[in-house]
Protein backbone atom coordinates (compact mmCIF):
# COMPACT_ATOMS: atom_id res chain seq x y z
CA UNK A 1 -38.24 63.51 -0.28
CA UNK A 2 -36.31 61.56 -2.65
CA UNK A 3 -38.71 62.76 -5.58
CA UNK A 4 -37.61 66.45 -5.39
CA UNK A 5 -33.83 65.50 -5.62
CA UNK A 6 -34.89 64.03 -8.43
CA UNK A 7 -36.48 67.11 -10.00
CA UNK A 8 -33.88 69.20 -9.24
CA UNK A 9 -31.42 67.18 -10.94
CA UNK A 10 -33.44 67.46 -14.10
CA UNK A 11 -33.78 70.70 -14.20
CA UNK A 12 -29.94 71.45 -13.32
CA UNK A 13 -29.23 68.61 -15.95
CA UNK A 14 -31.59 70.74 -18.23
CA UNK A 15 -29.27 73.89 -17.16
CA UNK A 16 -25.99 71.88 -17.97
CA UNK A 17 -27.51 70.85 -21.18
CA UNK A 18 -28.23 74.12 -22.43
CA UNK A 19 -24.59 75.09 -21.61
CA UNK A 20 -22.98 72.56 -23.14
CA UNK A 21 -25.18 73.75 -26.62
CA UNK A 22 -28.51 71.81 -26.21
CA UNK A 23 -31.78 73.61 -27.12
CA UNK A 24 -35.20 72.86 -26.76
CA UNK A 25 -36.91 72.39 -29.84
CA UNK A 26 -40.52 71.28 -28.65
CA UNK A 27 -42.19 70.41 -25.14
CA UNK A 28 -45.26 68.52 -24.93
CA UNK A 29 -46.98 69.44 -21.48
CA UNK A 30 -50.35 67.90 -20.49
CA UNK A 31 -52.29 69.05 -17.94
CA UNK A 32 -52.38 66.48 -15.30
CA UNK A 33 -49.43 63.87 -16.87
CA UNK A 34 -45.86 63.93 -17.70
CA UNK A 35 -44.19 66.58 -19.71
CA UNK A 36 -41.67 65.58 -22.59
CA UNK A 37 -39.08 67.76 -23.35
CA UNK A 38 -37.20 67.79 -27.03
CA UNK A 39 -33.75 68.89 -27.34
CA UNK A 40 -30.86 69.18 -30.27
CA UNK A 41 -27.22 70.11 -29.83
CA UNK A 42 -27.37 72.20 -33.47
CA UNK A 43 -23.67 71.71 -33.05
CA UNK A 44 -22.88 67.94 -33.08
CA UNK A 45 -26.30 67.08 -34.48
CA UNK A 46 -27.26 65.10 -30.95
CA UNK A 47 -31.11 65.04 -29.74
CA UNK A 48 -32.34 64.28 -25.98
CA UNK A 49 -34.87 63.84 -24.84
CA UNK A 50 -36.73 64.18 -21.07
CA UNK A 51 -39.98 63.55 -19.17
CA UNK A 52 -40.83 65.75 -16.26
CA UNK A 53 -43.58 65.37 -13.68
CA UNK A 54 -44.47 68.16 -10.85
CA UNK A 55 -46.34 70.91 -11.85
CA UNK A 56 -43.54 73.15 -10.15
CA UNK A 57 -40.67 71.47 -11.57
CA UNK A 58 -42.74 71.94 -15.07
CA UNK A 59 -43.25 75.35 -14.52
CA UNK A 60 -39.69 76.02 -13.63
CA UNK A 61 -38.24 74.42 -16.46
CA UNK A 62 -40.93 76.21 -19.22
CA UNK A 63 -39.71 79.73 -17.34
CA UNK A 64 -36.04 78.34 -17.90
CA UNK A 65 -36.73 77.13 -20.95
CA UNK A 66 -38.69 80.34 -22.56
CA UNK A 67 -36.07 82.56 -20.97
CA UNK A 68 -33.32 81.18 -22.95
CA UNK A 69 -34.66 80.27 -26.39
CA UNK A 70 -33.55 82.03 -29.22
CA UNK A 71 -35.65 84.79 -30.24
């Protein structure tokens, strides 16, 4: 139980990141481990980085993360 509170409050720290100017500049997924997550504020010059485990929580943060890069 505890462990999904946990995901969720990456990826909602992941959506709070993005709106306060972070980006995701490289993910490293593997298939059955961890994945790290890269990201710069382009503004301020500050990096972050994350590890997420789940393959749903993965999933929903690539979708989040794909949806809102820059193109």
């Amino acid at each position: 139980m505890n462990n999904i509170n946990n995901n969720m409050n990456d990826f909602e720290k992941i959506k709070k990141m993005y709106e306060n100017g972070f980006r995701c500049i490289r993910y490293d997924d593997t298939k059955d481990g961890d994945m790290s997550i890269y990201f710069k504020n382009f503004d301020n010059e500050a990096s972050e980085a994350m590890r997420i485990s789940g393959f749903e929580q993965k999933m929903q943060i690539k979708n989040f993360i794909n949806n809102n890069s820059m193109k």
